[in-house]
C-alpha atoms as a PDB file:
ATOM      1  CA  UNK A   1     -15.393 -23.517 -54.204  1.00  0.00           C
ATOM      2  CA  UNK A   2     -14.405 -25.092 -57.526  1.00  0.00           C
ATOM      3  CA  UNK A   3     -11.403 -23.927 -59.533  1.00  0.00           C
ATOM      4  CA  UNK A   4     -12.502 -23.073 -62.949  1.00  0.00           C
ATOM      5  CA  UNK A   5     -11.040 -25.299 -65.818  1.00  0.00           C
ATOM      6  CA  UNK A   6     -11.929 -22.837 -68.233  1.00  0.00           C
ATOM      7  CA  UNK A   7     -10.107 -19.979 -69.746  1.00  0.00           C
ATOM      8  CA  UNK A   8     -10.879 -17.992 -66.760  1.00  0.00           C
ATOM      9  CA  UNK A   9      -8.560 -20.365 -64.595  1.00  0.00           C
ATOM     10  CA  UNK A  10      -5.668 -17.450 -65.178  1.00  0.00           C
ATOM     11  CA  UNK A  11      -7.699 -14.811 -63.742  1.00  0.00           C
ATOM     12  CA  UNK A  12      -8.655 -16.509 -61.053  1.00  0.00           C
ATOM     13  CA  UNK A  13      -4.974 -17.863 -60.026  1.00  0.00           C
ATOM     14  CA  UNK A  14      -3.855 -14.123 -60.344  1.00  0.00           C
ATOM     15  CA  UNK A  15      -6.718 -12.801 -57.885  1.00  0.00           C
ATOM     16  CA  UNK A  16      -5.696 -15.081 -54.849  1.00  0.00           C
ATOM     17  CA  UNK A  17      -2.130 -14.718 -55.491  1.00  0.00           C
ATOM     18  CA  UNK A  18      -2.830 -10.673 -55.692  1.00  0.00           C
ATOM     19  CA  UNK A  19      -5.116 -11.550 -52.419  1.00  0.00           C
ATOM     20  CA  UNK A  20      -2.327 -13.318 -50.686  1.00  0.00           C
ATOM     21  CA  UNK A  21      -0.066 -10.946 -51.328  1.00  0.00           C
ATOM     22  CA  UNK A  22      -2.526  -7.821 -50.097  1.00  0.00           C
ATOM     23  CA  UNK A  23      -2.954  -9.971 -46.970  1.00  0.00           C
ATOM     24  CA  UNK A  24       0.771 -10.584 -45.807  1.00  0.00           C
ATOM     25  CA  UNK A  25       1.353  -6.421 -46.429  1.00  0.00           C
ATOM     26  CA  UNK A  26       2.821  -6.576 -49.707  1.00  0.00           C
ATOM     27  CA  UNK A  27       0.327  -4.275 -51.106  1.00  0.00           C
ATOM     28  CA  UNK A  28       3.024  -1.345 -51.311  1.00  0.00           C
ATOM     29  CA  UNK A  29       4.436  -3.268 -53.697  1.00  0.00           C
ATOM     30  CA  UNK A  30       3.570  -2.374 -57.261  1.00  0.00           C
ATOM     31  CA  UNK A  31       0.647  -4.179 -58.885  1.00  0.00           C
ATOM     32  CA  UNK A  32       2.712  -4.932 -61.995  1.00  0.00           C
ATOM     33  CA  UNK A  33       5.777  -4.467 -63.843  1.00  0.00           C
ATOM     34  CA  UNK A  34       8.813  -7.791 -64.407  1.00  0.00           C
ATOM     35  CA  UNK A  35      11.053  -8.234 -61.710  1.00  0.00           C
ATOM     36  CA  UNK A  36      14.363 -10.098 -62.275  1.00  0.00           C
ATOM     37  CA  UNK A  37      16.775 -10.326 -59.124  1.00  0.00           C
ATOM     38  CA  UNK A  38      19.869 -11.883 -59.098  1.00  0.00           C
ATOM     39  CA  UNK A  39      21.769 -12.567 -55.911  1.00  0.00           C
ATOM     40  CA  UNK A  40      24.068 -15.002 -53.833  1.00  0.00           C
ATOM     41  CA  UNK A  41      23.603 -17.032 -50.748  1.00  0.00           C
ATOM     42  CA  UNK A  42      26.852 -15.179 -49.021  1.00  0.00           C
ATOM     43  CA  UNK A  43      28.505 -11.674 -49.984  1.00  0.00           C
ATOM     44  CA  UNK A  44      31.598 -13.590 -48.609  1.00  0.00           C
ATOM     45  CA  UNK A  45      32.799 -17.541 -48.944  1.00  0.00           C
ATOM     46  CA  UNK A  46      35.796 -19.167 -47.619  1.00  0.00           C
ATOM     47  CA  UNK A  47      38.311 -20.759 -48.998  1.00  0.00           C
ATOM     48  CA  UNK A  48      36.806 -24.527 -50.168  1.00  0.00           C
ATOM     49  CA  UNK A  49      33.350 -23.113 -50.290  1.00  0.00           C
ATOM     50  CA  UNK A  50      31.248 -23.073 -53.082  1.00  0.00           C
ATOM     51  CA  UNK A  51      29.136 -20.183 -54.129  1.00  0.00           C
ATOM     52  CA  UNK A  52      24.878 -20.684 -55.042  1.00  0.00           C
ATOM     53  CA  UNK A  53      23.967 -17.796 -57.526  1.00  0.00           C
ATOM     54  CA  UNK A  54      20.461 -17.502 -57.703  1.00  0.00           C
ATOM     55  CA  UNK A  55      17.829 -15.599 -60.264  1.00  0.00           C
ATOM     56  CA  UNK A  56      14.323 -14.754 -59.388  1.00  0.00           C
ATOM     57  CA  UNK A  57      11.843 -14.728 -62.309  1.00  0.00           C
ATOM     58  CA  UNK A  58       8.730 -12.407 -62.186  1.00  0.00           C
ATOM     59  CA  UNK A  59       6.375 -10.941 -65.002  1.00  0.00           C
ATOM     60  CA  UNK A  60       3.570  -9.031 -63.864  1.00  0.00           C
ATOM     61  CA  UNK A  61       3.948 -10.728 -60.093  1.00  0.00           C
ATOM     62  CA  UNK A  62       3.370 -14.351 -61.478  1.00  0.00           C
ATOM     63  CA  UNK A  63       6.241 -16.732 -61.073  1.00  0.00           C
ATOM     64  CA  UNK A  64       8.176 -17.405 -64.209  1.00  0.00           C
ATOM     65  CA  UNK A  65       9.511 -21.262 -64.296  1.00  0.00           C
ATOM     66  CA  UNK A  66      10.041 -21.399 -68.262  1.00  0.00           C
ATOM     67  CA  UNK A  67      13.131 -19.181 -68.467  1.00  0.00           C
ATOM     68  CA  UNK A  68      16.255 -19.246 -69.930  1.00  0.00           C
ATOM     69  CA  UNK A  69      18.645 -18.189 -67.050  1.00  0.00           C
ATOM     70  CA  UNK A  70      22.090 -17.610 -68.228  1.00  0.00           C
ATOM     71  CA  UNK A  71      24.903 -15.964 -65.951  1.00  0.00           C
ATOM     72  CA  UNK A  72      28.429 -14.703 -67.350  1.00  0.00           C
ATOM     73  CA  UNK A  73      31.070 -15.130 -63.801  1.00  0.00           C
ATOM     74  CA  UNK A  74      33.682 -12.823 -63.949  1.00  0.00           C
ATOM     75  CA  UNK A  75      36.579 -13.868 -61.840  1.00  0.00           C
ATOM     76  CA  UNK A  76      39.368 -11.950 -60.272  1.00  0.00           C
ATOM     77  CA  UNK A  77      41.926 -12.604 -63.394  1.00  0.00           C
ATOM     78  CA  UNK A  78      39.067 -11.350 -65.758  1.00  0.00           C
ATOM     79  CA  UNK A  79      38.385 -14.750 -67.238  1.00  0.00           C
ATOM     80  CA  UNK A  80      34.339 -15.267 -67.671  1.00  0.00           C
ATOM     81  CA  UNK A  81      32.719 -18.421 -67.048  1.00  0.00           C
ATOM     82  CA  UNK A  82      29.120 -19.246 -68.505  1.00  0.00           C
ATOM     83  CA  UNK A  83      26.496 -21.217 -66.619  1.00  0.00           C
ATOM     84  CA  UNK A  84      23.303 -21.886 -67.019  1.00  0.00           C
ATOM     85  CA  UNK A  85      21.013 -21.611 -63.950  1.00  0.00           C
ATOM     86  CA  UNK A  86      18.487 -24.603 -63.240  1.00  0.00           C
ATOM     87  CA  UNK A  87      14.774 -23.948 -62.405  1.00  0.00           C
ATOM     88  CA  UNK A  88      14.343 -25.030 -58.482  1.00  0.00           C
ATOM     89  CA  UNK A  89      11.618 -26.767 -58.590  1.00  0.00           C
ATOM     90  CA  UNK A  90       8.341 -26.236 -55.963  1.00  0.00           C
ATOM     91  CA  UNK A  91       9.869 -22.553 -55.553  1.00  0.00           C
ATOM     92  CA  UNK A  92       7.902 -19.406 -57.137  1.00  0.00           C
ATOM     93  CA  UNK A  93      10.452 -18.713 -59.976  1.00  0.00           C
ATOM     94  CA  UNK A  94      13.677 -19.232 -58.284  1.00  0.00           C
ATOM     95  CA  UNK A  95      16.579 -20.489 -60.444  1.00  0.00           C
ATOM     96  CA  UNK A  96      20.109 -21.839 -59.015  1.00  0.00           C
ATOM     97  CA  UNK A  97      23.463 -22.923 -60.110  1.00  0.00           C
ATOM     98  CA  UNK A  98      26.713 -23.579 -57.787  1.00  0.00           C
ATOM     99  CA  UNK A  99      30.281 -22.248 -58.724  1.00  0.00           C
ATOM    100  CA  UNK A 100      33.658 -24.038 -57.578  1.00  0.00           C
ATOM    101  CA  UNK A 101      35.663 -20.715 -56.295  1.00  0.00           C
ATOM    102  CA  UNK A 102      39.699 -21.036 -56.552  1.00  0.00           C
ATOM    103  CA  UNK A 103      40.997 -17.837 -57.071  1.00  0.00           C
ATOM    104  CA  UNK A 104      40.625 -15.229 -53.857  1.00  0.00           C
ATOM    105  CA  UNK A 105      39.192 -11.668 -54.891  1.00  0.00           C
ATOM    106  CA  UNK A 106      35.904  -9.817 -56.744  1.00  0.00           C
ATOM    107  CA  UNK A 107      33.894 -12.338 -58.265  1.00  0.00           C
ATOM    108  CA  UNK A 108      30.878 -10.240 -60.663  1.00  0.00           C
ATOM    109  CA  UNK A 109      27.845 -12.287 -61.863  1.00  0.00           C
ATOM    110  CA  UNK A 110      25.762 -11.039 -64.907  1.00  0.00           C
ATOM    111  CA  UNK A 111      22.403 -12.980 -64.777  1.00  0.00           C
ATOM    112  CA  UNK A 112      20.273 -12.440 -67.745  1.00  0.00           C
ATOM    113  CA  UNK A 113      17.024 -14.107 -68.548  1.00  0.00           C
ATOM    114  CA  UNK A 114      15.430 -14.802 -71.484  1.00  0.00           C
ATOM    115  CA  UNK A 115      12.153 -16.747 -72.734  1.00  0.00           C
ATOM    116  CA  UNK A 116      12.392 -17.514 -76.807  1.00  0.00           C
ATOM    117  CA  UNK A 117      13.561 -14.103 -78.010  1.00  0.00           C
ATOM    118  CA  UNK A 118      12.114 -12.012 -75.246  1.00  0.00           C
ATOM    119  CA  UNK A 119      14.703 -10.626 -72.770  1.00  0.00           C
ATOM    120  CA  UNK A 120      13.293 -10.771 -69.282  1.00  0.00           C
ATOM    121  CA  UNK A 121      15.599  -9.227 -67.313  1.00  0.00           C
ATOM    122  CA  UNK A 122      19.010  -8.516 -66.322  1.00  0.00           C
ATOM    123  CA  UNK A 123      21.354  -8.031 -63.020  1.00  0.00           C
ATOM    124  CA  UNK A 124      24.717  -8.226 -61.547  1.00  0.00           C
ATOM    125  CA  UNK A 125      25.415  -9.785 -58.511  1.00  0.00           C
ATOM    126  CA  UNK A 126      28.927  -9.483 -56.768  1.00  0.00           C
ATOM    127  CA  UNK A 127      30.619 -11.929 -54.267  1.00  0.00           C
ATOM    128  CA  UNK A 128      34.050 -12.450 -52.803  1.00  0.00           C
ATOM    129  CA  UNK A 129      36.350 -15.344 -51.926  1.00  0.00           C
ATOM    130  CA  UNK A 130      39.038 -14.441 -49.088  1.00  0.00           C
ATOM    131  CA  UNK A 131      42.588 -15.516 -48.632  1.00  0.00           C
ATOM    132  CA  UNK A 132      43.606 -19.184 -47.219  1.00  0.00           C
ATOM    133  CA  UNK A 133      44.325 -18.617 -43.754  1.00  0.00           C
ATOM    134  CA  UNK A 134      48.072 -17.650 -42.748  1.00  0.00           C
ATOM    135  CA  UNK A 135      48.418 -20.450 -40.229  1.00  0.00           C
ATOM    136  CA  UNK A 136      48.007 -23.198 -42.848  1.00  0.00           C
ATOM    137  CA  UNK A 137      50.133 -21.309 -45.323  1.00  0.00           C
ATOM    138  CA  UNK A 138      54.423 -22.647 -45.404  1.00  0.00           C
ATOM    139  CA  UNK A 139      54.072 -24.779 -42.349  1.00  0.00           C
ATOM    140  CA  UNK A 140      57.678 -26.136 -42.282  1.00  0.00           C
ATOM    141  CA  UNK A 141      59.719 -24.904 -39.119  1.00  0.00           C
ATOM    142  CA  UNK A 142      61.741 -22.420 -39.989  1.00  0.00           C
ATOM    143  CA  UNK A 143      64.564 -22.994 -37.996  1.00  0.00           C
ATOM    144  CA  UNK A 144      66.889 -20.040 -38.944  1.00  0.00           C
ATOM    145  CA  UNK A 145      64.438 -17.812 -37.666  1.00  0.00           C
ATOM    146  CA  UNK A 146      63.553 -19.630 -34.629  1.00  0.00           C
ATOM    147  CA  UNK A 147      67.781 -19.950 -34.119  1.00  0.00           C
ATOM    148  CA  UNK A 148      67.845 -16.027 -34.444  1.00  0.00           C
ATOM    149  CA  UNK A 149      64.369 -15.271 -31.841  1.00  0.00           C
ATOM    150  CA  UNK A 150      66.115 -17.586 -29.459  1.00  0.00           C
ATOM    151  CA  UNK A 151      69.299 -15.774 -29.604  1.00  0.00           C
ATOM    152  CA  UNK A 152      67.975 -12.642 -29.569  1.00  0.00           C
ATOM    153  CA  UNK A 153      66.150 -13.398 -26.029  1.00  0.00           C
ATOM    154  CA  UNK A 154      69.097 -15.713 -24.629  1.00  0.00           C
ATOM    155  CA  UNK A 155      67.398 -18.219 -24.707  1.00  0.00           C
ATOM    156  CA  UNK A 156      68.049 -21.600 -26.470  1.00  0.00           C
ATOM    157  CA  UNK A 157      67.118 -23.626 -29.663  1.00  0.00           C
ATOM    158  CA  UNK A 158      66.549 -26.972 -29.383  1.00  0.00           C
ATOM    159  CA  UNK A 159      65.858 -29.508 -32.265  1.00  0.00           C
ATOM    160  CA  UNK A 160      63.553 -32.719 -31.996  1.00  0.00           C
ATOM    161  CA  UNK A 161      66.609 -34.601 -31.121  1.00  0.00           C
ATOM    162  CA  UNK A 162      67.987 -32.380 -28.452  1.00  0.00           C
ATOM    163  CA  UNK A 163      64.300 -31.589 -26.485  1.00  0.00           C
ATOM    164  CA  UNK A 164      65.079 -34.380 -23.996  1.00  0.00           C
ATOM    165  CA  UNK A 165      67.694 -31.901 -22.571  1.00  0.00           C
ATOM    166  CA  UNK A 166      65.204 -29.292 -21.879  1.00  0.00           C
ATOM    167  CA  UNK A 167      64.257 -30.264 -18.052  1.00  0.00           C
ATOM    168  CA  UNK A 168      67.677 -30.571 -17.312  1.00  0.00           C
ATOM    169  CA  UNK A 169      68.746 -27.411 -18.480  1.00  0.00           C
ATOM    170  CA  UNK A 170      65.759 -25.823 -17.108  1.00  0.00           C
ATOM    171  CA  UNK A 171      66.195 -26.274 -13.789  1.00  0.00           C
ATOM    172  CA  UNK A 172      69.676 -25.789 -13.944  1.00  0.00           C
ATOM    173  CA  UNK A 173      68.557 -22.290 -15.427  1.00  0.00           C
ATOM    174  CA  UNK A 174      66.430 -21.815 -12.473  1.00  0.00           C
ATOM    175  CA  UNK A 175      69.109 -23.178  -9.675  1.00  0.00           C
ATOM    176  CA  UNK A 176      71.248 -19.998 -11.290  1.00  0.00           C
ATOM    177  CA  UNK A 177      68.851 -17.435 -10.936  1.00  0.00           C
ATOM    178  CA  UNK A 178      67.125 -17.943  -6.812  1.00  0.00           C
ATOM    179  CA  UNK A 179      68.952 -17.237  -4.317  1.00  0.00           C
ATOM    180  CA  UNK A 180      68.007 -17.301  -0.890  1.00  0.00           C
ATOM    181  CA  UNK A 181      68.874 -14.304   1.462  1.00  0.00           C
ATOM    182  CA  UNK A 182      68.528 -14.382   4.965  1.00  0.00           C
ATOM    183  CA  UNK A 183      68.382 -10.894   7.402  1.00  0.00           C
ATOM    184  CA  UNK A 184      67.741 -10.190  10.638  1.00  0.00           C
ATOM    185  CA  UNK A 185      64.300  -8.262  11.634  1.00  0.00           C
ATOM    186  CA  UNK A 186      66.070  -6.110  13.750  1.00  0.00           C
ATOM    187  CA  UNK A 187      68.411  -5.001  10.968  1.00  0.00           C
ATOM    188  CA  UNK A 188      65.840  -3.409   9.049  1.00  0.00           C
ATOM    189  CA  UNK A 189      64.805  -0.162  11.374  1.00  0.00           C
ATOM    190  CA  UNK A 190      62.308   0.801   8.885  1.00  0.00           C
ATOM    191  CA  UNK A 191      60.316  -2.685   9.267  1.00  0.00           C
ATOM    192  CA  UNK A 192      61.316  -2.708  12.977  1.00  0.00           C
ATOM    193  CA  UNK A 193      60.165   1.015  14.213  1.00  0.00           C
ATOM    194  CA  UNK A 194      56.391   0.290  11.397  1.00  0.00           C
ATOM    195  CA  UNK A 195      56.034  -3.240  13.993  1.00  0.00           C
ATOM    196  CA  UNK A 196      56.661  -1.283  17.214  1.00  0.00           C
ATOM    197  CA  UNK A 197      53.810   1.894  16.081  1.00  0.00           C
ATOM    198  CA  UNK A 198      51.191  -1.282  14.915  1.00  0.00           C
ATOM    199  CA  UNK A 199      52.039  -2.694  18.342  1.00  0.00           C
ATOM    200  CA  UNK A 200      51.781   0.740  20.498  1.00  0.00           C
ATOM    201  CA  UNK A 201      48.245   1.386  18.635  1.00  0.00           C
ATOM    202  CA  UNK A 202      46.688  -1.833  19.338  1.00  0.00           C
ATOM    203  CA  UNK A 203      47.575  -2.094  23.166  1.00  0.00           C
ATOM    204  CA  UNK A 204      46.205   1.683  22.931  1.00  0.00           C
ATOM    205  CA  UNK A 205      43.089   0.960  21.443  1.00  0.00           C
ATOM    206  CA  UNK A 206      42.739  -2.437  23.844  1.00  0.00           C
ATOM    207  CA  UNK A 207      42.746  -0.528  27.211  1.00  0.00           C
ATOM    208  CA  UNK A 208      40.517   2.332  26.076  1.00  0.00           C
ATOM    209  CA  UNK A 209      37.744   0.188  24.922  1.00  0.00           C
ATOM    210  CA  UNK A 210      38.362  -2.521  28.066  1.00  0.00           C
ATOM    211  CA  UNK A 211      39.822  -5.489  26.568  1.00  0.00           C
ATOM    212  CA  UNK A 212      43.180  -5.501  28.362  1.00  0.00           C
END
């Protein structure tokens, strides 16, 4: 079948793509009305991420890719950054733009799009950027502390230039605390009289089933 080249070409884009879409269960979807929907690629982004803000572009279902996509970034201080987002090209009226994120909290994106004088649409998409993580945060020793822990446990501190010591005095730590105590069996009448019962049973339970 040949594609018409005529005026007729837009009706007869717009019945396959309203075909395609009745096929893949979109029909719920209503057969008109614009749709602008602005999003991110993550709700949340770590520290040294950046974030992708994207815009989709519909009027009456067909794929707008001649719009004017502006968004207005609040960050968490309350300053606003403009950017424009870029047309991705091959995609059914998807626009995209990146943002470098430094300061952790609420980040709010207003996307508006516009084509000449004709507003399109408008939405808000919010993100977040979390704290660094603690373990990377004041990294120094902090020996004053550690000096206070080890006191507080009796145990010891030892600096770089004192850890050669710390075999030595660990062993000599453990040579303090084991001692070896030696008793006779026969001491212990608890033990001793538990031993002789055991003993009494099994010979017992030997000669009553034969194997004495």
């Amino acid at each position: 079948m040949g594609v018409p080249t005529s005026g007729a070409a837009d009706l007869y884009r717009r019945f396959w793509a309203q075909t395609a879409r009745w096929l893949t269960g979109l029909k719920d979807q209503p057969p008109s009305g614009d749709v602008f929907i602005a999003y991110t690629s993550r709700d949340y982004y770590e520290p040294g991420q950046e974030a992708v803000l994207f815009a989709r572009v519909r009027l009456e279902q067909d794929a707008s890719e001649d719009a004017d996509v502006i968004a207005s970034v609040r960050t968490p201080s309350g300053n606003r950054i403009n950017m424009p987002l870029a047309y991705v090209g091959g995609t059914s009226g998807l626009y995209r733009t990146m943002l470098d994120l430094d300061e952790p909290g609420t980040y709010t994106a207003e996307v508006s799009g516009k084509r000449g004088d004709q507003l399109l649409g408008e939405d808000k998409a919010t993100f977040y950027l979390g704290e660094p993580h603690r373990e990377f945060d004041r990294v120094a020793m902090n020996e004053p502390l550690l000096r206070a822990v080890a006191f507080e446990s009796a145990g010891a501190f030892y600096t770089p230039e004192e850890a050669g010591g710390i075999p030595d005095d660990f062993v000599a730590a453990v040579s303090e605390e084991v001692r070896f105590v030696e008793k006779r069996f026969a001491r212990m009448p608890a033990l001793y009289v538990l031993m002789v019962v055991c003993a009494t049973l099994e010979w017992l339970l030997r000669k009553r089933r034969g194997l004495l």
